[in-house]
Protein backbone atom coordinates (compact mmCIF):
# COMPACT_ATOMS: atom_id res chain seq x y z
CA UNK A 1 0.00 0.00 0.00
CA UNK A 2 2.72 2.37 0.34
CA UNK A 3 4.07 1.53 -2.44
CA UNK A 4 1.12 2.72 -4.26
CA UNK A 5 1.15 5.73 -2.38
CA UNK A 6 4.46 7.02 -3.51
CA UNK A 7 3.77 5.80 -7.03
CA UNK A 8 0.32 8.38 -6.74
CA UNK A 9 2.67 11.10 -5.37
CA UNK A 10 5.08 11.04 -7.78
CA UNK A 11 2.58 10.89 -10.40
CA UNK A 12 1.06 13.71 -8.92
CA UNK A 13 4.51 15.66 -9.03
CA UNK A 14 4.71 14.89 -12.30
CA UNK A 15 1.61 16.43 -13.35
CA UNK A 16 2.23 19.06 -11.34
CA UNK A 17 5.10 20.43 -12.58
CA UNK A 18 3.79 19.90 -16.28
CA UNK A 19 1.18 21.90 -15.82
CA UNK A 20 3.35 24.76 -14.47
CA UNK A 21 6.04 24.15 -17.56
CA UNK A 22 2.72 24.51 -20.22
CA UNK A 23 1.86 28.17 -18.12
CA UNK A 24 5.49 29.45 -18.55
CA UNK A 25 5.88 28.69 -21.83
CA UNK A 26 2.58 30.33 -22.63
CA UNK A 27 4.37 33.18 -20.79
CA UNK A 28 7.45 33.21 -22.33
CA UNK A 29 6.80 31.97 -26.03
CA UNK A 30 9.77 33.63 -27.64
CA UNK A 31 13.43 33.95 -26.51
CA UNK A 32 14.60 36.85 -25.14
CA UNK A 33 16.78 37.74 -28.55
CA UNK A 34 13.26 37.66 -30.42
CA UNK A 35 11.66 40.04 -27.65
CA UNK A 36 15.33 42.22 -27.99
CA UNK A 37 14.54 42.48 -31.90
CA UNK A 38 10.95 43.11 -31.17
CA UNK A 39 11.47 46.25 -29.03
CA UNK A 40 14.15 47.27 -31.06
CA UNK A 41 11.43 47.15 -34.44
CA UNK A 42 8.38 48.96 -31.45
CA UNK A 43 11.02 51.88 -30.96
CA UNK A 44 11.96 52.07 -34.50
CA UNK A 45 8.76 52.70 -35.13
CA UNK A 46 8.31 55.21 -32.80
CA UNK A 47 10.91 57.12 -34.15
CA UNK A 48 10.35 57.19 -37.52
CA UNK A 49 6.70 57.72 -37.11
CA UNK A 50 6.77 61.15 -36.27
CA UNK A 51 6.39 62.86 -39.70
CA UNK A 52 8.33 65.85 -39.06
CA UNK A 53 10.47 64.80 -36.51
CA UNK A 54 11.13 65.36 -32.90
CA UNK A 55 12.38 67.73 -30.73
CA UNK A 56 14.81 66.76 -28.45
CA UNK A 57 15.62 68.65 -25.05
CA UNK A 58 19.16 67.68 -24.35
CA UNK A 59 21.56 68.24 -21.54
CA UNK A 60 25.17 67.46 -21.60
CA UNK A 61 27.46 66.70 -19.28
CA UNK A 62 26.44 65.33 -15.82
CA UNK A 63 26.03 68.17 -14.13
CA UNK A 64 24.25 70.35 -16.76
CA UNK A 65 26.53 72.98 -15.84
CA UNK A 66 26.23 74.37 -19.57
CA UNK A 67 22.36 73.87 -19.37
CA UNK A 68 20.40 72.56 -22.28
CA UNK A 69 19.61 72.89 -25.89
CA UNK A 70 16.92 72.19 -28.49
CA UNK A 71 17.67 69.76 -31.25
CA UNK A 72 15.39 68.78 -33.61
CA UNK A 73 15.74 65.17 -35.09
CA UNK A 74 14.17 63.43 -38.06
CA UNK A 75 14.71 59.59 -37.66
CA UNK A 76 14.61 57.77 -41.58
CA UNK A 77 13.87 54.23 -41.90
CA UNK A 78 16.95 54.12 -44.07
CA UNK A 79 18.59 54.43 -40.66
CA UNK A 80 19.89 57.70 -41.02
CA UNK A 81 19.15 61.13 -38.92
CA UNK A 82 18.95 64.28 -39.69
CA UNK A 83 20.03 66.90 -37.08
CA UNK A 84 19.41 70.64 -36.42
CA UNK A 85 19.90 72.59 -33.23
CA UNK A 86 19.67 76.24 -31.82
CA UNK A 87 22.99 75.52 -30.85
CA UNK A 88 24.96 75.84 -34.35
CA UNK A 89 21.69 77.73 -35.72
CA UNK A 90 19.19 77.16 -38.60
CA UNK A 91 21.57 77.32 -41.25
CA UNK A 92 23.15 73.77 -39.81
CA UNK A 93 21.93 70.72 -40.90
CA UNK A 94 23.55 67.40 -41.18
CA UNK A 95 22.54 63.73 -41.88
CA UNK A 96 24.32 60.61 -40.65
CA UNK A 97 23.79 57.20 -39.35
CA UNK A 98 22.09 55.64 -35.95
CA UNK A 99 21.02 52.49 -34.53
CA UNK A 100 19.24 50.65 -31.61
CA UNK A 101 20.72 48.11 -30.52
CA UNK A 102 20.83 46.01 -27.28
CA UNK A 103 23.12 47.03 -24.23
CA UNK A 104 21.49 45.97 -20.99
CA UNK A 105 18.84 47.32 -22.44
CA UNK A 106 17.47 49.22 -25.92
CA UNK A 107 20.04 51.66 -26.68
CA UNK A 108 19.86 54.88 -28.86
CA UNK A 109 23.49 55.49 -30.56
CA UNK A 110 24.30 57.88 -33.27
CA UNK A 111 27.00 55.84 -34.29
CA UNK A 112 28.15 58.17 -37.01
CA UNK A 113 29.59 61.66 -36.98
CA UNK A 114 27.23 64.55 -37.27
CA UNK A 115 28.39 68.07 -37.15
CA UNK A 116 24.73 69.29 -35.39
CA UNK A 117 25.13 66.25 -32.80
CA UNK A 118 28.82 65.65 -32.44
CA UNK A 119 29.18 69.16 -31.32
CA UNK A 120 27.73 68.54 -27.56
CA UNK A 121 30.74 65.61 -27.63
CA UNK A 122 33.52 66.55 -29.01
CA UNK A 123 36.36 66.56 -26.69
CA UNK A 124 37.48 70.02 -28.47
CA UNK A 125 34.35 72.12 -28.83
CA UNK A 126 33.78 74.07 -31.72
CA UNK A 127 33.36 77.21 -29.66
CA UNK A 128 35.43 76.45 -26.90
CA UNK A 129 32.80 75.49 -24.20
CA UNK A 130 34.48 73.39 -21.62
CA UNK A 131 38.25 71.87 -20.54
CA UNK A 132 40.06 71.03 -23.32
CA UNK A 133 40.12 67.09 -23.68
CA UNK A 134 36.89 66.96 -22.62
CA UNK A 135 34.15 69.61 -24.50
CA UNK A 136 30.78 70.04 -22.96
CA UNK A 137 30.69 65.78 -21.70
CA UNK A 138 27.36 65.31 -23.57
CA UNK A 139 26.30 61.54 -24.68
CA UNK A 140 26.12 59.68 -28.13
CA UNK A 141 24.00 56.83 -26.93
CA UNK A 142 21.20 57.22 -24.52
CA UNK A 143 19.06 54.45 -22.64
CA UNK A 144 15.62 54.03 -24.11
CA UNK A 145 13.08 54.40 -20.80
CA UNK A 146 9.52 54.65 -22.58
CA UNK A 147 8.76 55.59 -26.19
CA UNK A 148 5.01 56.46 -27.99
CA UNK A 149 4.22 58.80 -30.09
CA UNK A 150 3.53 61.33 -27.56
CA UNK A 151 7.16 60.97 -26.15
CA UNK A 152 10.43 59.22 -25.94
CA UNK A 153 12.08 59.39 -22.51
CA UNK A 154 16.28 58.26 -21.89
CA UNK A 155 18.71 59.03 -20.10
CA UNK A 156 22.21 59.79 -21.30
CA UNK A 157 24.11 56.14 -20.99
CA UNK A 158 27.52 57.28 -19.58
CA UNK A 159 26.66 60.77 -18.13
CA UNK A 160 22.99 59.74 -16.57
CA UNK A 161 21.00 62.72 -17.89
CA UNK A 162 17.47 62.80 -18.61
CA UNK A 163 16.61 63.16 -21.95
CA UNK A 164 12.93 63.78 -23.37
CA UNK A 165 11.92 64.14 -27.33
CA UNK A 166 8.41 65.23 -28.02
CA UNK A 167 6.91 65.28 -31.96
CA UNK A 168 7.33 68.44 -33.89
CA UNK A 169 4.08 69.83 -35.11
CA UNK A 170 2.87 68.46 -38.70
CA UNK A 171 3.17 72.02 -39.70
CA UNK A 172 6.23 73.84 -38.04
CA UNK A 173 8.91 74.67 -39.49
CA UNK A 174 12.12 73.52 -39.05
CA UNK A 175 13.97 77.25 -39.83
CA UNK A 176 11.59 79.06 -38.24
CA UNK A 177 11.42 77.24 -35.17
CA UNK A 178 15.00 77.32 -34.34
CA UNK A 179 15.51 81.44 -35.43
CA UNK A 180 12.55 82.11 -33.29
CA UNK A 181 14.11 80.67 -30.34
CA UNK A 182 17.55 81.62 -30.94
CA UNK A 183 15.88 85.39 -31.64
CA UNK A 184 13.96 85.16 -28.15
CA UNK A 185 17.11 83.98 -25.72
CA UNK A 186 18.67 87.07 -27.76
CA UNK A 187 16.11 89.38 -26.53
CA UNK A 188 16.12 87.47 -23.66
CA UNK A 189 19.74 88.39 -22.80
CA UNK A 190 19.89 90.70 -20.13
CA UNK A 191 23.97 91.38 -18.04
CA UNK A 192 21.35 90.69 -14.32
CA UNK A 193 18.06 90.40 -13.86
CA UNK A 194 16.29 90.97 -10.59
CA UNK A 195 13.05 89.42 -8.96
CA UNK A 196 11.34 89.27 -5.60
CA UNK A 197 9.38 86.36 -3.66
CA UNK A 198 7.43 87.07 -1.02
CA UNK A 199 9.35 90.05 0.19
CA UNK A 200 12.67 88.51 -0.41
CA UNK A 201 14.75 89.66 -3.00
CA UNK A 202 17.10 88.28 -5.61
CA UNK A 203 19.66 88.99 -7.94
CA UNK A 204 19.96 86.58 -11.04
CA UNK A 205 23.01 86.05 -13.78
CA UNK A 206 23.31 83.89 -16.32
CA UNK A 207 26.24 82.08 -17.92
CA UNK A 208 25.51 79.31 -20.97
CA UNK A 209 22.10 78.08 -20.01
CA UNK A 210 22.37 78.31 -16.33
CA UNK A 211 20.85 81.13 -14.56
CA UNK A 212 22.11 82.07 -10.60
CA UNK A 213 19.91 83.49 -8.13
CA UNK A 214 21.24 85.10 -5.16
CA UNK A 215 18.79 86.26 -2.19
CA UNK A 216 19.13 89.41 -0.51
CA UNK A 217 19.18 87.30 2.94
CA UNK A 218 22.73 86.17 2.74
CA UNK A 219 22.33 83.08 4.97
CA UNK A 220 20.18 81.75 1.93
CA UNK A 221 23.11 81.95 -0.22
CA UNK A 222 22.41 81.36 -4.15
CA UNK A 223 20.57 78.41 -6.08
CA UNK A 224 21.75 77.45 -9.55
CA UNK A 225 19.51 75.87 -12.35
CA UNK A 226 20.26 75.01 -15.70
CA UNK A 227 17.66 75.49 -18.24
CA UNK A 228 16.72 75.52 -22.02
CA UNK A 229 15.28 78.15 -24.20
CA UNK A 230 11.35 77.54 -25.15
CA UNK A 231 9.80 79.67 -27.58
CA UNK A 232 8.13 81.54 -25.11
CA UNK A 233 10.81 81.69 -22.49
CA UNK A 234 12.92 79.61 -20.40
CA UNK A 235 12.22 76.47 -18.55
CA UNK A 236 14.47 74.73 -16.15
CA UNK A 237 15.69 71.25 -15.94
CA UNK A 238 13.41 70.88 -12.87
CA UNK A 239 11.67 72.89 -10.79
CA UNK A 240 13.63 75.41 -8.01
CA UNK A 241 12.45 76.78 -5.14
CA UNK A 242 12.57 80.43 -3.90
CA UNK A 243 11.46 81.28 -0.28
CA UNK A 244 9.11 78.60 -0.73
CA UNK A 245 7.57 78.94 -3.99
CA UNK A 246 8.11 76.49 -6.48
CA UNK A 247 9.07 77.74 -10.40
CA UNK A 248 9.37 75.84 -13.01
CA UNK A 249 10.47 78.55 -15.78
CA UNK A 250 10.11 81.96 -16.64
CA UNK A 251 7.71 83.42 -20.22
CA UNK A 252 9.44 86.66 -21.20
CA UNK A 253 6.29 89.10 -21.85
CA UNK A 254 9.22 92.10 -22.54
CA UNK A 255 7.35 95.40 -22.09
CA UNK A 256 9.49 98.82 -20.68
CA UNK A 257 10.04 96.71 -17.70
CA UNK A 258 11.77 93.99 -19.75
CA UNK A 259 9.16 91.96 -17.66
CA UNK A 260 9.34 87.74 -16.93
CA UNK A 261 6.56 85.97 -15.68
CA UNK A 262 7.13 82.68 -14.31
CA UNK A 263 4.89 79.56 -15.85
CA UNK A 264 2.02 79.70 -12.94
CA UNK A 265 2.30 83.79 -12.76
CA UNK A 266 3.28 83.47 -9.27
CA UNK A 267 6.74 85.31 -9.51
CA UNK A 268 7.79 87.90 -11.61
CA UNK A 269 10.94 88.78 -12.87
CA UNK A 270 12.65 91.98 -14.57
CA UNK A 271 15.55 92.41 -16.92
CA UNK A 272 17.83 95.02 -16.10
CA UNK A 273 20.29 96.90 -18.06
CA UNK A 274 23.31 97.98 -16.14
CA UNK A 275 25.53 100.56 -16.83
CA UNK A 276 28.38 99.67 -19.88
CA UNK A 277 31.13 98.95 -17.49
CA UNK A 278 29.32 96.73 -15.69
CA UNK A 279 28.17 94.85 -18.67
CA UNK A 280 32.10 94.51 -19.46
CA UNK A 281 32.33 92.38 -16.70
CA UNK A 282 29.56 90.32 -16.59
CA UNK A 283 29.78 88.91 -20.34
CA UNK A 284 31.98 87.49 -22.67
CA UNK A 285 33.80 90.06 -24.61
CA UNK A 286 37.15 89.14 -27.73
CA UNK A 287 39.73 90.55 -28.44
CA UNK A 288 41.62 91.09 -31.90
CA UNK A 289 44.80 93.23 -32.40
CA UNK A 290 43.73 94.01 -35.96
CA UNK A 291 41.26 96.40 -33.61
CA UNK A 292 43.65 97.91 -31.31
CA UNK A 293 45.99 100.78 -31.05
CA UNK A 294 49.43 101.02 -32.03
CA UNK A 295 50.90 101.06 -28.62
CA UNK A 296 48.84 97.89 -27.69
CA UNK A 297 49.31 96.32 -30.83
CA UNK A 298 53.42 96.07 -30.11
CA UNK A 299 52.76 94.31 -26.55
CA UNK A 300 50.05 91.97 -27.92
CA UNK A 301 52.47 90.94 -30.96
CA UNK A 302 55.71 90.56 -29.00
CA UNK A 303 53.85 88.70 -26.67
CA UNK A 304 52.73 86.27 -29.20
CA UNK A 305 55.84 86.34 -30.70
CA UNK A 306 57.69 84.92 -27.01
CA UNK A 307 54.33 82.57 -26.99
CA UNK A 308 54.81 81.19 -30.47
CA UNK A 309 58.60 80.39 -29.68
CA UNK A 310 57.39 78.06 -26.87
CA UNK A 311 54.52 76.33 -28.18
CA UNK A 312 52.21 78.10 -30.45
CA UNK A 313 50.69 81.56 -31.26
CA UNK A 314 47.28 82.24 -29.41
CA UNK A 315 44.21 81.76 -31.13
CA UNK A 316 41.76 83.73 -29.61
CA UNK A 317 41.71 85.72 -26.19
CA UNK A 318 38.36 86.95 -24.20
CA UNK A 319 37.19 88.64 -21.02
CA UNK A 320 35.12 85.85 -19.20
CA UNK A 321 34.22 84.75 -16.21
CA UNK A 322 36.19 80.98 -15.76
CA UNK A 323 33.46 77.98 -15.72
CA UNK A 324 36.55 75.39 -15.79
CA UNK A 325 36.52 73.16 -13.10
CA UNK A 326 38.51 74.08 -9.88
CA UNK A 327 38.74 77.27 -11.19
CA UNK A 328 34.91 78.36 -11.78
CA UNK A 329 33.65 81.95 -10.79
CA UNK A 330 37.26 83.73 -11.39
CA UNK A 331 37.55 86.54 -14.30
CA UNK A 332 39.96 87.64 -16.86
CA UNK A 333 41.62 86.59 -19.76
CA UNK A 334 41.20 83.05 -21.15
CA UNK A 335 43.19 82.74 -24.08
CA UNK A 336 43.41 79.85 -26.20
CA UNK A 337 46.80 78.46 -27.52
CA UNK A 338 46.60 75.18 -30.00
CA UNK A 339 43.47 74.03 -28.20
CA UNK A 340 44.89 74.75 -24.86
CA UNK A 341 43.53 77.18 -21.92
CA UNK A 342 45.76 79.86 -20.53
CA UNK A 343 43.58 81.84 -17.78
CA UNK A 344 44.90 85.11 -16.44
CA UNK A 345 42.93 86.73 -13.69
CA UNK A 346 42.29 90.29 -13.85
CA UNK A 347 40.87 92.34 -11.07
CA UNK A 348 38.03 95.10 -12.38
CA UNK A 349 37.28 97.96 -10.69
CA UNK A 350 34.05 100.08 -11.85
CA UNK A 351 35.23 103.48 -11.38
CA UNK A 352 31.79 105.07 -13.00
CA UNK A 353 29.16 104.29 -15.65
CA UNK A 354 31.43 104.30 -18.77
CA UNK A 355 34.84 103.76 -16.90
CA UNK A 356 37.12 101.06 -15.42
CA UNK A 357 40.19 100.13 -14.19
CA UNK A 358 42.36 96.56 -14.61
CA UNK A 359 44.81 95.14 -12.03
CA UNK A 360 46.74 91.97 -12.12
CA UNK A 361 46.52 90.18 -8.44
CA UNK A 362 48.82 87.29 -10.17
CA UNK A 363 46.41 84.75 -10.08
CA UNK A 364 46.31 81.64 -12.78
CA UNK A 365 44.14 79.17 -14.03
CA UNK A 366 44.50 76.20 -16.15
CA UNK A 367 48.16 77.33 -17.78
CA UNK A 368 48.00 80.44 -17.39
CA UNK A 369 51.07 80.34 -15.17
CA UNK A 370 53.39 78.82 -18.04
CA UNK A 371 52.16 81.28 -21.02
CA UNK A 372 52.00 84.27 -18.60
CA UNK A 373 55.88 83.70 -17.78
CA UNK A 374 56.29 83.01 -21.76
CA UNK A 375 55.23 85.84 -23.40
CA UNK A 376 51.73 86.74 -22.27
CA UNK A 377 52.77 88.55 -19.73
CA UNK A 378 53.20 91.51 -22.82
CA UNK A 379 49.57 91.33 -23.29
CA UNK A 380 48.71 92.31 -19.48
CA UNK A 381 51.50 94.92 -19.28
CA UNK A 382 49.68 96.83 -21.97
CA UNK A 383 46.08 96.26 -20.33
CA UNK A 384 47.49 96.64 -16.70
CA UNK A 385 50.90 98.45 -16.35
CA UNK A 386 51.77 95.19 -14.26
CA UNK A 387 55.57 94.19 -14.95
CA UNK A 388 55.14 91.32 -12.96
CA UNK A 389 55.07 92.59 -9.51
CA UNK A 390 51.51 92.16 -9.25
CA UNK A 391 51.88 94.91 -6.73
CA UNK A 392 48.96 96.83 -5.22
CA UNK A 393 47.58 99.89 -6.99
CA UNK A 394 49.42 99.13 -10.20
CA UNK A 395 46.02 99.50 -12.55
CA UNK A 396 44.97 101.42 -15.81
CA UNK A 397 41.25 103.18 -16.43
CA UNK A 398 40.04 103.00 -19.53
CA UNK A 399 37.14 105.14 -21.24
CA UNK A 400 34.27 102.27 -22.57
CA UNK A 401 32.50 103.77 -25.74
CA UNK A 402 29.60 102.28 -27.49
CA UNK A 403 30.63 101.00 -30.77
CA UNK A 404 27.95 98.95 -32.37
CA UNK A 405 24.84 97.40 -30.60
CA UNK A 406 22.42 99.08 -27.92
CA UNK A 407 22.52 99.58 -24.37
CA UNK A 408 20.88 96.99 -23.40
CA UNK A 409 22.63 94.60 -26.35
CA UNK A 410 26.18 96.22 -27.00
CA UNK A 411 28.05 93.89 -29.80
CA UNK A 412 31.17 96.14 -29.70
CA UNK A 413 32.86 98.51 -27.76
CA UNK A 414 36.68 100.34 -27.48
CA UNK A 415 38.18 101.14 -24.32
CA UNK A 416 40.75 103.97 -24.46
CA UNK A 417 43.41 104.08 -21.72
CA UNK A 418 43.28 107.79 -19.57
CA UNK A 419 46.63 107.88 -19.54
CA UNK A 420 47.85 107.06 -23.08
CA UNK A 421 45.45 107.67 -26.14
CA UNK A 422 47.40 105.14 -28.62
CA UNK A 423 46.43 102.29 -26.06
CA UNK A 424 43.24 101.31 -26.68
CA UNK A 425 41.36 98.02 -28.09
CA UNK A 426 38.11 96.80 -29.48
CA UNK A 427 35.83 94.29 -28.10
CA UNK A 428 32.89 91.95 -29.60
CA UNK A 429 30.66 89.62 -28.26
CA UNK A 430 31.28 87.71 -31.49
CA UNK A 431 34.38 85.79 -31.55
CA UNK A 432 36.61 87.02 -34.96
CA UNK A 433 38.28 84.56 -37.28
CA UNK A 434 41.53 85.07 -35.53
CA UNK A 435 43.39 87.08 -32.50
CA UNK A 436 46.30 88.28 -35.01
């Protein structure tokens, strides 16, 4: 009898687990390389649905320290992209190759060189954004999270960022769409801006796409926020939060006021134009010794000239405020020799509305130490008087005029020294072919 009764368990067993091998493969009724190529067709799909493309909000580098830029994106089924962004401007377009593929999971990979796309990863930037070696970090291949039609959601593979792509109206236009918000962060560009929540109030400044606000209560210290241009303002990575209110972006309305109204109209916000030396130091301005007076024009050669003899000449040179790493917040000169950062600080003094004065404490970032001792140390002599001492109270003033531009927008201006008429240079906000 117990015989039997093992013979009736075991049978039982049996059954048992055939019945739960029939549910799992009614589960699982392809292998997992046929649901891989599945996905990978669903996304596909998705992508080249849209028939005029997506726009993509993307953020490079980890940190989003250079905040974040529109690209639009129209996916072929030939397996080739095309690219445009408000970063290189409307008259930038370039096709080239991607693929999904399979990398713990579906991947997103533009696998081929693209001038429009390439230019957020290239380790030496086409404008110079970020360490040399290195470029503004952005990603190549991104993580697939969800994808529909509505919206495709990633995140950046090696730098982690969050990505999202949402379909470009039927009937917008590609041109349009990226000069109307390149035209609006233009008007948008103010040297401060100034707002107040609930009787607190804050200073703001912007550099790339990240915008600073400092509170008038100095325990609060400042918040920064990274953000990318809309075309009807600015809206940030996430939301930040001021004295308690929450904002998730700011619509420019304009008006006398140069007025900003944040996305719920809870907080407003105000442009301001400062005075002209002021603006000098709170944007990017270039140099080039084809603009500059004959007196500066000997120092600036003969400095290149020693510069040249130990590595290369300098290829451009610009007023800025440092963003490199270990370095960030400092301002002077940040010239750029063969690809390579030489930063000189300078110390500014506003002396009144259209006049300022430049010392040289002897500080250096990046290289500056090595092509300051090697030649450029020519160039500050002329905008300083500094032979090297770095000595207290050795400064020049210099008379700002308005060149070219308004006010609120200047695109060029000369600065004269007081003491010596022939010393005087030009600066743009536009970076010229070359420094010599």
């Amino acid at each position: 009898m117990k015989k039997i009764y093992n013979i009736l368990f075991a049978l039982i067993a049996v059954l048992s687990f055939t019945s739960c091998s029939n549910d799992i493969d009614e589960v699982f009724d392809k292998s997992s390389a046929e649901r891989v190529n599945d996905a990978i067709a669903e996304y596909k799909t998705v992508l080249t649905s849209a028939e005029n493309g997506w726009l993509m909000k993307y953020y490079p580098k980890a940190n989003t320290k250079y905040g974040g830029y529109n690209l639009l994106l129209k996916f072929g089924t030939d397996g080739n992209v095309t690219a445009m962004s408000d970063a290189l401007g409307a008259d930038t377009k370039a096709t080239s190759h991607y693929k999904l593929e399979q990398s713990a999971s579906i991947v997103l990979s533009f696998d081929e060189y693209n001038k429009v796309i390439h230019f957020f990863s290239d380790p030496a930037n086409p404008a110079g954004i970020g360490n040399n070696g290195k470029g503004m970090e952005g990603d190549l291949e991104f993580r697939v999270l969800t994808a529909t039609a509505d919206s495709v959601v990633m995140l950046g593979k090696k730098r982690g960022t969050k990505i999202v792509m949402t379909p470009m109206a039927k009937d917008a236009d590609w041109t349009e769409t990226i000069n109307q918000i390149d035209d609006l962060e233009q008007e948008m560009q103010f040297p401060k801006y100034t707002c107040e929540v609930n009787d607190v109030k804050y200073v703001a400044t912007t550099s790339y796409r990240t915008i600073t606000f400092t509170s008038s209560n100095a325990e609060d210290g400042s918040t920064t926020i990274p953000y990318i241009v809309t075309d009807k303002g600015i809206e940030f990575y996430k939301p930040i939060t001021l004295n308690g209110i929450s904002i998730k972006g700011f619509n420019y309305k304009g008006g006398d006021n140069y007025e900003f109204e944040s996305s719920d109209a809870a907080v407003k916000m105000l442009g301001v134009v400062p005075p002209i030396s002021e603006q000098v130091i709170s944007g990017d301005w270039f140099f080039s010794v084809a603009n500059m007076g004959s007196y500066t024009q000997t120092y600036w050669n003969a400095g290149n000239e020693e510069v040249s003899k130990h590595y290369s000449p300098c290829n451009y040179a610009v007023f800025t405020t440092s963003t490199f790493d270990g370095y960030a917040g400092h301002w002077g000169i940040l010239f750029n020799v063969a690809g390579y950062g030489s930063f000189i600080d300078i110390t500014p003094t506003i002396v009144d509305d259209d006049h300022i004065s430049f010392a040289c404490p002897g500080k250096f970032g990046l290289n500056g130490q090595y092509f300051y001792s090697w030649g450029q140390m020519y160039m500050i002599y002329a905008l300083t008087g500094d032979e090297g001492s770095h000595a207290a109270g050795v400064a020049k003033t210099y008379k700002i005029e308005l060149l070219e531009g308004t006010t609120k927008q200047p695109s060029s201006i000369k600065l004269t020294d007081e003491s010596n008429p022939n010393n005087w240079f030009v600066l743009t906000t536009s970076m010229p072919e070359s420094l010599f």
